[in-house]
Protein backbone atom coordinates (compact mmCIF):
# COMPACT_ATOMS: atom_id res chain seq x y z
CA UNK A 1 21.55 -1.52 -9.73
CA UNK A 2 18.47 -3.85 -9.85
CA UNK A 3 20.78 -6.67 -8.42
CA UNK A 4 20.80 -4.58 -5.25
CA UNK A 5 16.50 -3.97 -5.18
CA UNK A 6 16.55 -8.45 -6.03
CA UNK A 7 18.97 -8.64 -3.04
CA UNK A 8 16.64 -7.21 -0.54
CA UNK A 9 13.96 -8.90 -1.67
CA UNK A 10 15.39 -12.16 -1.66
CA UNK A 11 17.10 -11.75 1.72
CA UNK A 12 13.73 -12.18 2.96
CA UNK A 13 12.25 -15.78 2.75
CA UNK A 14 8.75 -15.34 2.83
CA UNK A 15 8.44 -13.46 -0.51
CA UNK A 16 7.44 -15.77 -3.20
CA UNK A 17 5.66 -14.61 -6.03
CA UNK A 18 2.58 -16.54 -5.96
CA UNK A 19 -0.95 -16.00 -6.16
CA UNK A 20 -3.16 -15.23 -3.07
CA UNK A 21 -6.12 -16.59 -1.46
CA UNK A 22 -9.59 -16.06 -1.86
CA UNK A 23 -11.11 -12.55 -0.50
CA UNK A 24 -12.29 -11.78 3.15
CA UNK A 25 -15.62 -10.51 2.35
CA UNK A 26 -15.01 -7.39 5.31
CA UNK A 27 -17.44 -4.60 5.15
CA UNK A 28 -17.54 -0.94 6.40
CA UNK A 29 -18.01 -0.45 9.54
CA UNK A 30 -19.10 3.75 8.93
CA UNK A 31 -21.23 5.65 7.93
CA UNK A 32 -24.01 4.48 5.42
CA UNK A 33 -23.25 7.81 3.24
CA UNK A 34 -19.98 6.71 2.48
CA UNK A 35 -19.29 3.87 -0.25
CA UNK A 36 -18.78 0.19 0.73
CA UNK A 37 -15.78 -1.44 0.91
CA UNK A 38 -15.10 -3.50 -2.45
CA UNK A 39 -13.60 -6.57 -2.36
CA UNK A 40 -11.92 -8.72 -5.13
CA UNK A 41 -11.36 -12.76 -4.59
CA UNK A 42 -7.47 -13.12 -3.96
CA UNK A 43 -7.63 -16.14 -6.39
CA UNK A 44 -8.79 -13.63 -8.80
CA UNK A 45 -5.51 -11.34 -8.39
CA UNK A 46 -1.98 -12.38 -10.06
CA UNK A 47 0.67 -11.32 -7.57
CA UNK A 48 3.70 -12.14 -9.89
CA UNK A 49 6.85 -10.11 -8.99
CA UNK A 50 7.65 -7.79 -12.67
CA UNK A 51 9.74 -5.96 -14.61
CA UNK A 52 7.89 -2.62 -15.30
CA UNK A 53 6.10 -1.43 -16.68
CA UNK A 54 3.36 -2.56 -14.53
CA UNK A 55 -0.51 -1.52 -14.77
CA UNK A 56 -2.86 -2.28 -11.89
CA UNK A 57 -7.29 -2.42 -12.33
CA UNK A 58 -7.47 -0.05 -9.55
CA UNK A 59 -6.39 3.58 -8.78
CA UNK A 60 -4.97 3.00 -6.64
CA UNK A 61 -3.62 -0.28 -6.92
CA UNK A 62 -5.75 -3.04 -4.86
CA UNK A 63 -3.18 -6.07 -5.97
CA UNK A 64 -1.60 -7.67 -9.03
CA UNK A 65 1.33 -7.90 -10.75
CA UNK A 66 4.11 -5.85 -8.85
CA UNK A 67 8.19 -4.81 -8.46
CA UNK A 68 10.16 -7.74 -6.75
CA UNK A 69 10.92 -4.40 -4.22
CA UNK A 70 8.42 -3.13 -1.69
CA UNK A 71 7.85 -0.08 0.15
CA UNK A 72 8.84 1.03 3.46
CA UNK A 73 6.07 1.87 5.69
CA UNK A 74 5.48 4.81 6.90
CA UNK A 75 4.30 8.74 6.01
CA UNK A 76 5.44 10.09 2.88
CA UNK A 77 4.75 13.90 1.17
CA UNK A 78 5.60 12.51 -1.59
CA UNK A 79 3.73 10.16 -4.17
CA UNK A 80 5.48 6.31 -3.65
CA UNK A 81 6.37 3.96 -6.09
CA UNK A 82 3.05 1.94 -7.20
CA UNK A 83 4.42 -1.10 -8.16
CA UNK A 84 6.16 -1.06 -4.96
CA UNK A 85 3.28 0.27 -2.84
CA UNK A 86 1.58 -3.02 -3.97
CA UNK A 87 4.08 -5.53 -3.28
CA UNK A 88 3.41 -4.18 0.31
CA UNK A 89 0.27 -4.86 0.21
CA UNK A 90 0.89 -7.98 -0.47
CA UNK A 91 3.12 -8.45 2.88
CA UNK A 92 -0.70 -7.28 4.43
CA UNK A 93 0.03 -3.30 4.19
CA UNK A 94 -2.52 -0.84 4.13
CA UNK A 95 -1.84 1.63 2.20
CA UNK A 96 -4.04 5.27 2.61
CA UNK A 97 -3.66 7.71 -0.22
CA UNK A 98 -4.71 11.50 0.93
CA UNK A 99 -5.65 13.91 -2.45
CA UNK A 100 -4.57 17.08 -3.08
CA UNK A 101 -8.27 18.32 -1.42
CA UNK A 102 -7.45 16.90 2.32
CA UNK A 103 -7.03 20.16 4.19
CA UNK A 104 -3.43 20.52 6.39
CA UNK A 105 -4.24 19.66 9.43
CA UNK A 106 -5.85 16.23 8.49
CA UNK A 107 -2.77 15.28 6.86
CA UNK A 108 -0.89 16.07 9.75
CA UNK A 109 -3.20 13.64 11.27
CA UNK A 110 -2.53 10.79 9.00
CA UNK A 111 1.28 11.27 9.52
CA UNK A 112 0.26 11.03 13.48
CA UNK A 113 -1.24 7.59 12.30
CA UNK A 114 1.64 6.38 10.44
CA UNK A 115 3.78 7.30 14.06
CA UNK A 116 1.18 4.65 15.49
CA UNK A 117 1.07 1.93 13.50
CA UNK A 118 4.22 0.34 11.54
CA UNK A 119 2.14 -1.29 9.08
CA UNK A 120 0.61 1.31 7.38
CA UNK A 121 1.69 2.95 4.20
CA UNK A 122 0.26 6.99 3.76
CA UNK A 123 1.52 9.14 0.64
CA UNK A 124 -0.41 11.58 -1.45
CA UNK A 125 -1.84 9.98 -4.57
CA UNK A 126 -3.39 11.75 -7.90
CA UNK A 127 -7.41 11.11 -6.83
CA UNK A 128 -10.05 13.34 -6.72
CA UNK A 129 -11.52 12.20 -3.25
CA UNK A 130 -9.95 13.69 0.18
CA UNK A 131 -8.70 9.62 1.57
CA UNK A 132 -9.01 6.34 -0.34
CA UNK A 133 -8.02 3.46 1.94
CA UNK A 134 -6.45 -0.04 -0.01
CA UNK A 135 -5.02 -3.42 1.19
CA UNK A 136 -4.98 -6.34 -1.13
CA UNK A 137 -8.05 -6.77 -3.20
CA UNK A 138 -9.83 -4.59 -0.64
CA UNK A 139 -10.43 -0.61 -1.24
CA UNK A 140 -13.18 2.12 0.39
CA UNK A 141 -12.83 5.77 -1.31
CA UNK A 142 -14.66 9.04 -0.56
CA UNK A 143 -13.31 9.15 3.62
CA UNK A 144 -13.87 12.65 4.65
CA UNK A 145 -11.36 13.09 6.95
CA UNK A 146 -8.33 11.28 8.65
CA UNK A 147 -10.77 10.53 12.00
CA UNK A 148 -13.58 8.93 10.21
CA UNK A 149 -14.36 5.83 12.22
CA UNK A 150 -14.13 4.02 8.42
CA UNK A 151 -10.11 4.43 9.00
CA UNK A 152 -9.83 2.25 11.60
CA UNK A 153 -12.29 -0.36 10.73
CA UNK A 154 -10.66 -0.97 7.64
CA UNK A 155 -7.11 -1.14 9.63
CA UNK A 156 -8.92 -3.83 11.84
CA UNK A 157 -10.13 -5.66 8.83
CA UNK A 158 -7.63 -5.68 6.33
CA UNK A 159 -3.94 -5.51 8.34
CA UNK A 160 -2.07 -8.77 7.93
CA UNK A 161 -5.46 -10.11 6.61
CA UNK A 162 -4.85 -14.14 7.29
CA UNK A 163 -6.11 -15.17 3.94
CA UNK A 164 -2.55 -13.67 2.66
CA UNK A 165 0.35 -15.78 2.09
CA UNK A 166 2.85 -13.08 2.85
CA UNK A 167 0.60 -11.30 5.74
CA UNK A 168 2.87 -10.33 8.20
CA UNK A 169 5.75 -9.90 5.69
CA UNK A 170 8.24 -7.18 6.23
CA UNK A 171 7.61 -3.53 5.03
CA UNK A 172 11.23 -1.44 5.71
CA UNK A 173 14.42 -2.73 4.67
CA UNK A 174 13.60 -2.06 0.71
CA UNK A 175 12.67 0.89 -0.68
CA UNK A 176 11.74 4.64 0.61
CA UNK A 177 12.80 7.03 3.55
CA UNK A 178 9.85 8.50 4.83
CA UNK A 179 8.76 11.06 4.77
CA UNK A 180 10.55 12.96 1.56
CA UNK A 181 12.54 9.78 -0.18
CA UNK A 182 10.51 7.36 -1.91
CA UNK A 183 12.25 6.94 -4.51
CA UNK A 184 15.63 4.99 -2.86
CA UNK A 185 16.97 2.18 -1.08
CA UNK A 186 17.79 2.70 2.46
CA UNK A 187 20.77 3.45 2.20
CA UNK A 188 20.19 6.19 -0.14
CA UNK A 189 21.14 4.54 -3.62
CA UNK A 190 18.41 5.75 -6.17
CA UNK A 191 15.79 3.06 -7.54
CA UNK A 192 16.45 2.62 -11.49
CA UNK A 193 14.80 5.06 -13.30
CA UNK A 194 12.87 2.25 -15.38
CA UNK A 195 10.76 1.62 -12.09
CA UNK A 196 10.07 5.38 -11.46
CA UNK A 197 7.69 5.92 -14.93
């Protein structure tokens, strides 16, 4: 079964496997209040493609060692695969994690955002704050609330971020079926269990 997750990522030339570029030193563009964006040097990240398990210096993940897979874009209600989630990131993803605190009708509003833009990635994540925005080695936690100004001036930012080899990279044909499925190819055959712990 993982010969069919290699497939799709080898049908697609520009993933390699190799290590990033040094960081774009973006900052917030919000509110004082809320924290800074942190930044990590790319040449500081390994971006090797893994067998799991996988462990990442950030929670959520901000880069490193991922699955050869990545994750479809899009709005999930479900928590995604992590070591997927990041190989996305590397393609120049961001990916916005809501906690189990956001209220209803500000997740509805993230799922509005996903509808928007095709290179974002939005699932529920186990953190204490309400949003937590990452792309790779880039994160700002704490956002309020899905229209906090911070949301889209980390989009600008960090998006297909130049300094990334793979910016630009695909993010569907792999893994997930938003909103409910992330946890199987596209055409609905299950991702080893072995990548699900």
């Amino acid at each position: 079964m993982f010969g069919v997750l290699a497939a799709c990522v080898i049908s697609f030339a520009a993933c390699s496997g190799g290590s990033t570029t040094s960081a774009n030193n973006g900052s917030s563009a919000g509110q004082p209040a809320l924290p800074a964006v942190l930044t990590t040097p790319h040449s500081e990240i390994t971006a090797n493609h893994v067998e799991p398990p996988v462990s990442f210096s950030t929670s959520p993940s901000t880069g490193g060692d991922h699955f050869p897979f990545w994750m479809n874009c899009g709005f999930y209600d479900e928590p995604v695969i992590e070591g997927a989630a990041t190989h996305s990131m590397e393609h120049g993803v961001v990916w916005i994690t809501y906690g189990d605190s956001l209220a209803a009708d500000q997740i509805e509003l993230l799922r509005g955002l996903a509808a928007e833009n095709s290179r974002l990635l939005i699932s529920p994540y186990d953190h204490d704050e309400p949003i937590v925005l990452s792309a790779w080695g880039a994160q700002q936690r704490a956002i309020p609330s899905a229209t906090a100004p911070e949301i889209d001036a980390f989009i600008s930012e960090w998006v297909d971020n130049p300094e990334l080899v793979e910016a630009g990279a695909s993010c569907s044909t792999a893994v997930g079926n938003p909103p409910n499925d992330p946890n199987s190819l596209v055409d609905g055959t299950p991702v080893p269990e072995e990548f699900l712990s």
